[in-house]
PDB file of N, CA and C in Angstrom:
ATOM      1  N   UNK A   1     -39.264 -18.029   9.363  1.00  0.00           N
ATOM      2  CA  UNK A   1     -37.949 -18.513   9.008  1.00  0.00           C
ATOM      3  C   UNK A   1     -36.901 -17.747   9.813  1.00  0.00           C
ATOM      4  N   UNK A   2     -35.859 -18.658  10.106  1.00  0.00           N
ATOM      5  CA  UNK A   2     -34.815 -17.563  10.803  1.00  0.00           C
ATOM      6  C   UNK A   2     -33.865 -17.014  10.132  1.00  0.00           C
ATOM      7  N   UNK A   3     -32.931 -15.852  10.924  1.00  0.00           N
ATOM      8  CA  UNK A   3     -32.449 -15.062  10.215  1.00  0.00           C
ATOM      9  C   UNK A   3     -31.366 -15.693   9.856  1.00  0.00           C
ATOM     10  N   UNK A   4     -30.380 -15.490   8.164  1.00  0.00           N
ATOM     11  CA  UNK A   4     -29.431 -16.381   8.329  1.00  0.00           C
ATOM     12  C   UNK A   4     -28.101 -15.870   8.957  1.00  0.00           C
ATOM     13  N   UNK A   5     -27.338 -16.397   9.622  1.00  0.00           N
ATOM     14  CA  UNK A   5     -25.855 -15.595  10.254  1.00  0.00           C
ATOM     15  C   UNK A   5     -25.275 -15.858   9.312  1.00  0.00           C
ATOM     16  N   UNK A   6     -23.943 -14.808   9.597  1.00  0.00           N
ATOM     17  CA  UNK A   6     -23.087 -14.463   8.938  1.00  0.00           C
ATOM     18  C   UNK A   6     -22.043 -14.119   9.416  1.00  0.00           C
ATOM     19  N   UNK A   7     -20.606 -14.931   9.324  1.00  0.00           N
ATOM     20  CA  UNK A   7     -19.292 -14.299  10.028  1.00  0.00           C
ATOM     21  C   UNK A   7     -19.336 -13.318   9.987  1.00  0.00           C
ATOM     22  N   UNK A   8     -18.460 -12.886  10.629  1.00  0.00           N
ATOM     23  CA  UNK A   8     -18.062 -11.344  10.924  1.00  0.00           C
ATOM     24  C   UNK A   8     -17.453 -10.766   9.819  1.00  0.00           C
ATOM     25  N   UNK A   9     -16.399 -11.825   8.620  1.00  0.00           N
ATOM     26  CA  UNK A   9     -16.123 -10.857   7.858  1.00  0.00           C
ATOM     27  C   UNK A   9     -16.837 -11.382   6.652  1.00  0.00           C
ATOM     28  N   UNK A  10     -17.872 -11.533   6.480  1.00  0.00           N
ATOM     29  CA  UNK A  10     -19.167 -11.998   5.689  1.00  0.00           C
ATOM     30  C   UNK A  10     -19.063 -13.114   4.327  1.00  0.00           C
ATOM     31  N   UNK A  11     -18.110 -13.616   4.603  1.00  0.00           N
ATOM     32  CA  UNK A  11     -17.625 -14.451   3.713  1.00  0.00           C
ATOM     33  C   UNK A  11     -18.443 -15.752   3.817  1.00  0.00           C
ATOM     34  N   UNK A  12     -18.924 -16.148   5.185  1.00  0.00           N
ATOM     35  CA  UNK A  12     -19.230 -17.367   5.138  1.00  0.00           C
ATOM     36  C   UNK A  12     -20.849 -16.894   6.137  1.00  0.00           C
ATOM     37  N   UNK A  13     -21.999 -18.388   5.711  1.00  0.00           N
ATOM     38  CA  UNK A  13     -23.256 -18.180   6.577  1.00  0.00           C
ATOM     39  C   UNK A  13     -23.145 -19.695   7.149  1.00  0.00           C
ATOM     40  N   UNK A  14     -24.226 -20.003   7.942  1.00  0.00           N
ATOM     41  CA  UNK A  14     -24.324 -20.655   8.909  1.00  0.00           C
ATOM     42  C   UNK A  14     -25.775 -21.104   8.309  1.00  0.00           C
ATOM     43  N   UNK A  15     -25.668 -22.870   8.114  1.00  0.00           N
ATOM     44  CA  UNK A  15     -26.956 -23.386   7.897  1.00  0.00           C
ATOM     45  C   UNK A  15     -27.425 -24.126   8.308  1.00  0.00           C
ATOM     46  N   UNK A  16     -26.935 -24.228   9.875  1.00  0.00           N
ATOM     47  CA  UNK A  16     -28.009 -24.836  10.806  1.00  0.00           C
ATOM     48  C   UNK A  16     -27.125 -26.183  11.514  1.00  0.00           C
ATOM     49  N   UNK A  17     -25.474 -26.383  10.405  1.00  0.00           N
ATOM     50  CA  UNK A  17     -24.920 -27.415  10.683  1.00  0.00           C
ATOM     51  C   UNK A  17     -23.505 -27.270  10.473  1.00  0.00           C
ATOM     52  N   UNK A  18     -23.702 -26.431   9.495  1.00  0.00           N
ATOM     53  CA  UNK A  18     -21.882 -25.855   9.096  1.00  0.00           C
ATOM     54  C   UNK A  18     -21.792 -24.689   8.355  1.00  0.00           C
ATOM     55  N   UNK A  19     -20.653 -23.934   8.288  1.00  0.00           N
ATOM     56  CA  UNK A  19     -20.445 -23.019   7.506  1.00  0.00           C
ATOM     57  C   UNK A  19     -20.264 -23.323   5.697  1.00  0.00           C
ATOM     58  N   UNK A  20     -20.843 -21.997   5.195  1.00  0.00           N
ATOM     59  CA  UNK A  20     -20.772 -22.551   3.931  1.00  0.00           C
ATOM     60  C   UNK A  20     -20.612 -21.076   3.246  1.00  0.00           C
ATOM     61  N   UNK A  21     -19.807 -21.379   1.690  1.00  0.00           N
ATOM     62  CA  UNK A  21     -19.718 -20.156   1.520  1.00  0.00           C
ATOM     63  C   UNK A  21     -20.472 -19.175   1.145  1.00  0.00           C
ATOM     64  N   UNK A  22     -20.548 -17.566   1.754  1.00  0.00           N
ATOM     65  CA  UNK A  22     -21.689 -16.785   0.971  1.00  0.00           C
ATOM     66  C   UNK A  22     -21.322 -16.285  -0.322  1.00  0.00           C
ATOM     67  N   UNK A  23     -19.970 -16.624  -0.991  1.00  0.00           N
ATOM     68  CA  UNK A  23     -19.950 -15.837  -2.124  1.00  0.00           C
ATOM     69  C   UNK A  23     -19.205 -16.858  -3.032  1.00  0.00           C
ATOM     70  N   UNK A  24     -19.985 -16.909  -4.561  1.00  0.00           N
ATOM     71  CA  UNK A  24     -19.839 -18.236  -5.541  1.00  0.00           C
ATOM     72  C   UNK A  24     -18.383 -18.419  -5.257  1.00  0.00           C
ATOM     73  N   UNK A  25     -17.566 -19.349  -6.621  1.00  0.00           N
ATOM     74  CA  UNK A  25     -16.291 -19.360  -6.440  1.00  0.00           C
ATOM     75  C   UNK A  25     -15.758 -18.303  -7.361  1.00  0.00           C
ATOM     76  N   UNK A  26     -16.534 -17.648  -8.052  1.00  0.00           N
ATOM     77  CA  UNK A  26     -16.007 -16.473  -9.214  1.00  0.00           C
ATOM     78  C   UNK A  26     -16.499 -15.262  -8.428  1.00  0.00           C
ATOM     79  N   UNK A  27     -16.701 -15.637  -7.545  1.00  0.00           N
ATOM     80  CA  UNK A  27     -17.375 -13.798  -6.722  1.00  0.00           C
ATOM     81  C   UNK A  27     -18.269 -12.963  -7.592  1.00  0.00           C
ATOM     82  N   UNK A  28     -18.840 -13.870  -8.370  1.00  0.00           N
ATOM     83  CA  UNK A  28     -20.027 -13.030  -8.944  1.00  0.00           C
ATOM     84  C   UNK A  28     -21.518 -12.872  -7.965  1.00  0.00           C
ATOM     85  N   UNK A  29     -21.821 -13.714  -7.293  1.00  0.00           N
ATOM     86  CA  UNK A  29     -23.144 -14.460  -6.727  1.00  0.00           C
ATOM     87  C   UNK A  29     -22.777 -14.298  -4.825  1.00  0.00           C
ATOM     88  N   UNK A  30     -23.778 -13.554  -4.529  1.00  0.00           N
ATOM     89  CA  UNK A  30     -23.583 -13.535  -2.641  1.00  0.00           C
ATOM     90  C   UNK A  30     -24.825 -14.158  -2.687  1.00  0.00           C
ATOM     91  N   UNK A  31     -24.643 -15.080  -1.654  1.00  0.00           N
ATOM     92  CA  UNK A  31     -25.722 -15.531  -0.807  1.00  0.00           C
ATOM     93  C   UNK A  31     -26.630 -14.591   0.068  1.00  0.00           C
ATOM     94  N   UNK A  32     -27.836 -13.896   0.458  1.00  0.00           N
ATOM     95  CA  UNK A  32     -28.187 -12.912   0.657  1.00  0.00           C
ATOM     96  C   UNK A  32     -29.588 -13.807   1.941  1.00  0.00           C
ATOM     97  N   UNK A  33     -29.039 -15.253   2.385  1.00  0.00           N
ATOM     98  CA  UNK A  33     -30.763 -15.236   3.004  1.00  0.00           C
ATOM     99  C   UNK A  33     -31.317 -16.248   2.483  1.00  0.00           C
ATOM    100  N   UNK A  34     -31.784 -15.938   1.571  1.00  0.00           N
ATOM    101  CA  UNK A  34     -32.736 -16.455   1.057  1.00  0.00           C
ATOM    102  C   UNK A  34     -32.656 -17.380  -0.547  1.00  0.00           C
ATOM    103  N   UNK A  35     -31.715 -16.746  -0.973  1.00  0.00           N
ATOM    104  CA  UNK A  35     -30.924 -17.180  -2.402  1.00  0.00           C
ATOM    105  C   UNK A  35     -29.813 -16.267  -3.030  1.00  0.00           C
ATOM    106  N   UNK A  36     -29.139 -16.793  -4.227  1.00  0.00           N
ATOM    107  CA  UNK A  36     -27.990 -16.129  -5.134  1.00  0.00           C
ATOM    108  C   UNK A  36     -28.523 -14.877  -5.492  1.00  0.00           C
ATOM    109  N   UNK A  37     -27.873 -14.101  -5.336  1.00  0.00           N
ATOM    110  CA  UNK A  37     -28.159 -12.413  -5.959  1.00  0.00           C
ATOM    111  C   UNK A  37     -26.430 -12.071  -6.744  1.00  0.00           C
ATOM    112  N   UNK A  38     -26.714 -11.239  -7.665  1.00  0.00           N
ATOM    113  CA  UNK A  38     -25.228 -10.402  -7.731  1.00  0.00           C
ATOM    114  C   UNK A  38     -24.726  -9.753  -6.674  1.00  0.00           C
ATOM    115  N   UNK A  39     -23.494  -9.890  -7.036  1.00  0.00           N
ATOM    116  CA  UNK A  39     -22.198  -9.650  -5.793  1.00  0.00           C
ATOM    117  C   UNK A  39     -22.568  -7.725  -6.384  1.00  0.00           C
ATOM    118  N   UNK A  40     -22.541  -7.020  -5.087  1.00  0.00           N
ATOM    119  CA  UNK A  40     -21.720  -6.105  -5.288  1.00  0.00           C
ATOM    120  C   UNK A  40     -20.439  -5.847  -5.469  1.00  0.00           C
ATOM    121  N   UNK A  41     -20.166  -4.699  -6.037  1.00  0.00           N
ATOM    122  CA  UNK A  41     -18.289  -4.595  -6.173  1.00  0.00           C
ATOM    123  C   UNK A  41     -18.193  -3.836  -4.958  1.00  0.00           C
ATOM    124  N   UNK A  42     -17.102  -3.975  -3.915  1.00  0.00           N
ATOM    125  CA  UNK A  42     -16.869  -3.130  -2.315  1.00  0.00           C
ATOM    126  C   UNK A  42     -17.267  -1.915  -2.855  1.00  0.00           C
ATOM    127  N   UNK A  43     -17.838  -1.142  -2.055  1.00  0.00           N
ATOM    128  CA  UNK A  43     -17.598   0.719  -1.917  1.00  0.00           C
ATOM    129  C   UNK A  43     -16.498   0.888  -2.015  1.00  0.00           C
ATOM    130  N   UNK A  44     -16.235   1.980  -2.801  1.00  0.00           N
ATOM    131  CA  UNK A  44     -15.450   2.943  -3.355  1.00  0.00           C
ATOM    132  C   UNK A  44     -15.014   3.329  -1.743  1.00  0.00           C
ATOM    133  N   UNK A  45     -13.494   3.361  -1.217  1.00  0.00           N
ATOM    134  CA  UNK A  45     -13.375   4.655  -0.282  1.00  0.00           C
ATOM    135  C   UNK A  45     -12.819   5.776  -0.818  1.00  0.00           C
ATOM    136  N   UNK A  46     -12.621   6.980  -0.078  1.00  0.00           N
ATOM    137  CA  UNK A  46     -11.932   7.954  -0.751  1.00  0.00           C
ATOM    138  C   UNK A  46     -11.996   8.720  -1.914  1.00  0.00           C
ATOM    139  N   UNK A  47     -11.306   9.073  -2.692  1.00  0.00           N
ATOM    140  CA  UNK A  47     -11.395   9.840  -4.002  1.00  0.00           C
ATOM    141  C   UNK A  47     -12.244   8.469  -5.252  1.00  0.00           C
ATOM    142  N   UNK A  48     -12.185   7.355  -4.934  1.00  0.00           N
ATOM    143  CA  UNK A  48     -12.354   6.231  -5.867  1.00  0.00           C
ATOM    144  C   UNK A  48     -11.686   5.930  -6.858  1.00  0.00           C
ATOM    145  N   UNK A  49     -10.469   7.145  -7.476  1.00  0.00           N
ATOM    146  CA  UNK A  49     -10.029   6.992  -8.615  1.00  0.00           C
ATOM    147  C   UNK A  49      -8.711   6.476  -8.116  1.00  0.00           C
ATOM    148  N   UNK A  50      -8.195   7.173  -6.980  1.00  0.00           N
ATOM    149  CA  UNK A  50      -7.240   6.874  -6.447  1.00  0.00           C
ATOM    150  C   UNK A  50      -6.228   8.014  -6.771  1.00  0.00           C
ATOM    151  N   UNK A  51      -6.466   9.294  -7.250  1.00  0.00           N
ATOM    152  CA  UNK A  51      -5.697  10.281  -7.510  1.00  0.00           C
ATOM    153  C   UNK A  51      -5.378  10.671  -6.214  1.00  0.00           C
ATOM    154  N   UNK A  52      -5.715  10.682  -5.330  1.00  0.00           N
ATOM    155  CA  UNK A  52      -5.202  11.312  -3.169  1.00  0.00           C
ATOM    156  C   UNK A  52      -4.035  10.374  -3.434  1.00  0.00           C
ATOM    157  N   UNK A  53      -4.401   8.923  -3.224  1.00  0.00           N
ATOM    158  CA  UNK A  53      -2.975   8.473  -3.057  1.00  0.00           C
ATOM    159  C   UNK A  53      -2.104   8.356  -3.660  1.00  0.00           C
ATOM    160  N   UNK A  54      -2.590   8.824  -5.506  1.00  0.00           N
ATOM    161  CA  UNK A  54      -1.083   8.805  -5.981  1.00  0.00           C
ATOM    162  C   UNK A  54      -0.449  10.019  -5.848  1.00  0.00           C
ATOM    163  N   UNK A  55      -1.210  11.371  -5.159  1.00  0.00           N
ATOM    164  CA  UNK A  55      -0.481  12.620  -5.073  1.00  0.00           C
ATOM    165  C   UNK A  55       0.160  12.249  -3.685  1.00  0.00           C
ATOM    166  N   UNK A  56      -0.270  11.530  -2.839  1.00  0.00           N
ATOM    167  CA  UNK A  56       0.677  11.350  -1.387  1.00  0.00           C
ATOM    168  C   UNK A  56       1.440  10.893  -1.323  1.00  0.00           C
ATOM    169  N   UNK A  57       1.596   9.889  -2.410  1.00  0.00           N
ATOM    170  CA  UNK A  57       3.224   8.707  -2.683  1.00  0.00           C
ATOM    171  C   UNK A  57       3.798  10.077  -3.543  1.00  0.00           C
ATOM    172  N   UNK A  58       3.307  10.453  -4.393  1.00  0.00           N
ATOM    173  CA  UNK A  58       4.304  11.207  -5.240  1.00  0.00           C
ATOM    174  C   UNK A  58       5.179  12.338  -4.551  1.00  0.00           C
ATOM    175  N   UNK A  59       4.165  13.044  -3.185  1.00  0.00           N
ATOM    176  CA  UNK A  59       4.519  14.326  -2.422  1.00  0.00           C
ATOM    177  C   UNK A  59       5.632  13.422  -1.182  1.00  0.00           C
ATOM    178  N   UNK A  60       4.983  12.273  -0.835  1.00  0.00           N
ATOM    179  CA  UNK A  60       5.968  11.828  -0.067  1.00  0.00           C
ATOM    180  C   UNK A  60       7.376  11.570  -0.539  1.00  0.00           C
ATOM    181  N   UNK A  61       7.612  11.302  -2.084  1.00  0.00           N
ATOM    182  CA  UNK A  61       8.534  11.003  -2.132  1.00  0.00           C
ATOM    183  C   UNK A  61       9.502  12.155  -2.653  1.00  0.00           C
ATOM    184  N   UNK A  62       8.944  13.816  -2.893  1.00  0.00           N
ATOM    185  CA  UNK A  62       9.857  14.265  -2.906  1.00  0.00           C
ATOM    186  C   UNK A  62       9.878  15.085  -2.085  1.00  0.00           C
ATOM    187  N   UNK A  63       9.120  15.161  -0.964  1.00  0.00           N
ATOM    188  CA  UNK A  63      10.046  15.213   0.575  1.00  0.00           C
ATOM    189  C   UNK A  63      10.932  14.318   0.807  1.00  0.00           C
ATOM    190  N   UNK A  64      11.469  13.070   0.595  1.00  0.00           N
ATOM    191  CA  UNK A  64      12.182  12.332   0.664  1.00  0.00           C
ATOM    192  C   UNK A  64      13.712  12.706  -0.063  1.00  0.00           C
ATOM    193  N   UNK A  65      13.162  12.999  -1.290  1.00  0.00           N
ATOM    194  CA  UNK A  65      14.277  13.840  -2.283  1.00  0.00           C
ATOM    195  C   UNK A  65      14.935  14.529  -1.920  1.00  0.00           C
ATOM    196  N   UNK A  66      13.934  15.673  -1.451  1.00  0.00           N
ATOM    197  CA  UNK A  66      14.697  17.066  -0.869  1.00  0.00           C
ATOM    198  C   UNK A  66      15.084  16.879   0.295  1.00  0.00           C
ATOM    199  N   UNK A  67      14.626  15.998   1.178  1.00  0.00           N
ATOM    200  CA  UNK A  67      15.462  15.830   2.373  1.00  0.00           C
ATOM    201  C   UNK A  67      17.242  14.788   2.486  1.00  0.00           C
ATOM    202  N   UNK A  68      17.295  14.495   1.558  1.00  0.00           N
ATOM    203  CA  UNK A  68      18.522  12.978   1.044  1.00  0.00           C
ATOM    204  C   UNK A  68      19.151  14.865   0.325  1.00  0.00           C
ATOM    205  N   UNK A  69      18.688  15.343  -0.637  1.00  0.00           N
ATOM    206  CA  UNK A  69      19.548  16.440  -1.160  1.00  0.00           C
ATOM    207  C   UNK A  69      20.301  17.642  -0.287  1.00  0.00           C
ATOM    208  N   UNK A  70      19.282  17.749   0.854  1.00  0.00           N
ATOM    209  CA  UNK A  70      20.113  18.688   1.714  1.00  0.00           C
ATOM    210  C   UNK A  70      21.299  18.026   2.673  1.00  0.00           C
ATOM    211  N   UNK A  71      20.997  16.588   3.128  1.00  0.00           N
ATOM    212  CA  UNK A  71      21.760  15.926   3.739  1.00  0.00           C
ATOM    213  C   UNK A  71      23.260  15.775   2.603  1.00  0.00           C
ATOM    214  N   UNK A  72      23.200  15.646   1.921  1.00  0.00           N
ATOM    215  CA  UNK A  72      24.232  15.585   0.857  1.00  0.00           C
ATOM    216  C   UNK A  72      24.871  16.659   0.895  1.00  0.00           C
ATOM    217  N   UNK A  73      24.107  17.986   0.591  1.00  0.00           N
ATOM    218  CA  UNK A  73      24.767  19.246   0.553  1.00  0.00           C
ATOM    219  C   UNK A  73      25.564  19.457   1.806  1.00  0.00           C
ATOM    220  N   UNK A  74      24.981  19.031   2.661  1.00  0.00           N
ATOM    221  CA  UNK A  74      25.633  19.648   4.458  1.00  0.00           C
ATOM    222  C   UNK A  74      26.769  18.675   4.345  1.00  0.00           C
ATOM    223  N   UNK A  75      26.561  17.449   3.841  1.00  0.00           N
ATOM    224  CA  UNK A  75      28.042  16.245   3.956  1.00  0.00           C
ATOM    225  C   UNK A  75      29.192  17.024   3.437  1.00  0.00           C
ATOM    226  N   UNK A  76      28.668  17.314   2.320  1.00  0.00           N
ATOM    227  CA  UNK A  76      29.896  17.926   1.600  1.00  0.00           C
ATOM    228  C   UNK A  76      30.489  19.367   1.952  1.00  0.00           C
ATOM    229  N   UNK A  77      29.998  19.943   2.463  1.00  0.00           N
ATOM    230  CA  UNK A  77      30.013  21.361   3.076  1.00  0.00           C
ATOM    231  C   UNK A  77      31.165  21.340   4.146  1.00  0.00           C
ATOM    232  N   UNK A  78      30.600  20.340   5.162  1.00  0.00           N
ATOM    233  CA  UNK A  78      31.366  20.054   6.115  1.00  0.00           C
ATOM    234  C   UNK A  78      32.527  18.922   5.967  1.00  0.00           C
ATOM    235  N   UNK A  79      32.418  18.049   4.875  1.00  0.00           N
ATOM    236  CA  UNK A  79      33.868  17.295   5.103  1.00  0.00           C
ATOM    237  C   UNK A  79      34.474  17.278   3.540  1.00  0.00           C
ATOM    238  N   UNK A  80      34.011  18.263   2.815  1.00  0.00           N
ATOM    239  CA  UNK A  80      34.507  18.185   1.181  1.00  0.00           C
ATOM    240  C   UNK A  80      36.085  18.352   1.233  1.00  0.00           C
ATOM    241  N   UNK A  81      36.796  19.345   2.332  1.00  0.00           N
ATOM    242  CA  UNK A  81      38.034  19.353   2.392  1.00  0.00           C
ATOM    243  C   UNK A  81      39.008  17.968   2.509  1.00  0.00           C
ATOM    244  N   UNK A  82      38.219  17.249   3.624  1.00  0.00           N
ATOM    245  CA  UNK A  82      38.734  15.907   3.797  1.00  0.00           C
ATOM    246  C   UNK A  82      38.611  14.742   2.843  1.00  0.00           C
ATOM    247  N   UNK A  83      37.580  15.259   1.986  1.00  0.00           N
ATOM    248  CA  UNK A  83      37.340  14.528   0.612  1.00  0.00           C
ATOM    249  C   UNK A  83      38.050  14.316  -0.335  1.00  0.00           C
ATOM    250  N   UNK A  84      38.299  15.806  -0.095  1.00  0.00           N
ATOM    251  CA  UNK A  84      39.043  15.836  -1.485  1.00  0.00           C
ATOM    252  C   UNK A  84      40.541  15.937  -1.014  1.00  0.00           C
ATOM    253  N   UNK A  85      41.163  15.807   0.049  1.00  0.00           N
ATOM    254  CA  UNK A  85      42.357  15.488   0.215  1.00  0.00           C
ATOM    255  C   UNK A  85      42.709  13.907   0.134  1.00  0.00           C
ATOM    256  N   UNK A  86      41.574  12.644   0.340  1.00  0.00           N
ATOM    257  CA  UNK A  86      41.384  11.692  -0.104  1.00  0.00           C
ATOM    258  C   UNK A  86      42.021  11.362  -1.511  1.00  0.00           C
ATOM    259  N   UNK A  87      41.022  12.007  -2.337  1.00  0.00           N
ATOM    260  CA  UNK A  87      41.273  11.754  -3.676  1.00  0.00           C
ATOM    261  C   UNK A  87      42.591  12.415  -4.022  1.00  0.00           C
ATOM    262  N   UNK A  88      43.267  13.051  -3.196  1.00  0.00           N
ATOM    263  CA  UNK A  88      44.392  14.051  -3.646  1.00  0.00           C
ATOM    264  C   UNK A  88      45.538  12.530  -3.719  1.00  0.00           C
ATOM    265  N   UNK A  89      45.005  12.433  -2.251  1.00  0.00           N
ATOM    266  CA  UNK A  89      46.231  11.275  -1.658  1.00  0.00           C
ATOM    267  C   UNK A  89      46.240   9.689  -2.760  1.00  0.00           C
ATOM    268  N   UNK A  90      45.059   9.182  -3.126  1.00  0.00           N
ATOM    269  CA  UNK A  90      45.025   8.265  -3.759  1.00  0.00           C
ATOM    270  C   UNK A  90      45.496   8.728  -5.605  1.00  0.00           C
ATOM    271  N   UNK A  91      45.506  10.358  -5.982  1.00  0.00           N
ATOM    272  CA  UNK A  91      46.101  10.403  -7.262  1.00  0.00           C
ATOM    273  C   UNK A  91      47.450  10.291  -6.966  1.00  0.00           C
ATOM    274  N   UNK A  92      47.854  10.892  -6.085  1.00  0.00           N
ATOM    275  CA  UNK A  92      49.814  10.914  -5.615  1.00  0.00           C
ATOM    276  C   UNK A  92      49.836   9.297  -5.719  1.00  0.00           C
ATOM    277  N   UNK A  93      49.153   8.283  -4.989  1.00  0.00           N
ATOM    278  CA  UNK A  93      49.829   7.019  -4.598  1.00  0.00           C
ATOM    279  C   UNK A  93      49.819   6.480  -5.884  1.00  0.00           C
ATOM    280  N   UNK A  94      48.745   6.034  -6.820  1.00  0.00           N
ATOM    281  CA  UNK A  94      48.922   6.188  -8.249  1.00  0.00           C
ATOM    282  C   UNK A  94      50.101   6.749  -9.619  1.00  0.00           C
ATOM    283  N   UNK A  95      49.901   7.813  -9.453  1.00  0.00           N
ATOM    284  CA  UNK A  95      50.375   8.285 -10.356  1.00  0.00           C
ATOM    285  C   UNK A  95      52.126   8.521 -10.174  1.00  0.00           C
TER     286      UNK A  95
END
């Protein structure tokens, strides 16, 4: 018997006339060859739980923090005088 092909991204086999699908419509059942078997669930990459990437979103984002907080601090450092002569000028025009 020959071997059966299989796209490249293994979704579909080849039966001599057309493509057809290797995996049921509930993704329980892969086609394996020869007949229906259970689907594996993909390999796990990485930690599997997914704790790496929620510490890398979490670390990324407060480098993000602390970098927006120092930019703030230096804004104000350097133009707080002009700031606040702003607000000086708009209480005079007011009041």
């Amino acid at each position: 018997m020959a071997q059966t092909r299989f796209s490249a991204d293994g979704f579909w086999w080849w039966d001599g006339a057309e493509w057809r699908p290797a995996f049921s419509q509930d993704r329980l059942w892969r086609w394996d060859g020869q007949g229906w078997v259970p689907a594996r669930p993909p390999a796990a990459s990485g930690s599997g739980s997914g704790i790496g990437l929620a510490l890398g979103l979490i670390g990324g984002f407060v480098v993000i923090l602390v970098l927006v907080s120092i930019l703030v601090i230096v804004v104000l450092l350097t133009m707080g005088g002009q700031i606040a002569n702003v607000f000086s000028n708009v209480t005079a025009a007011l009041g």
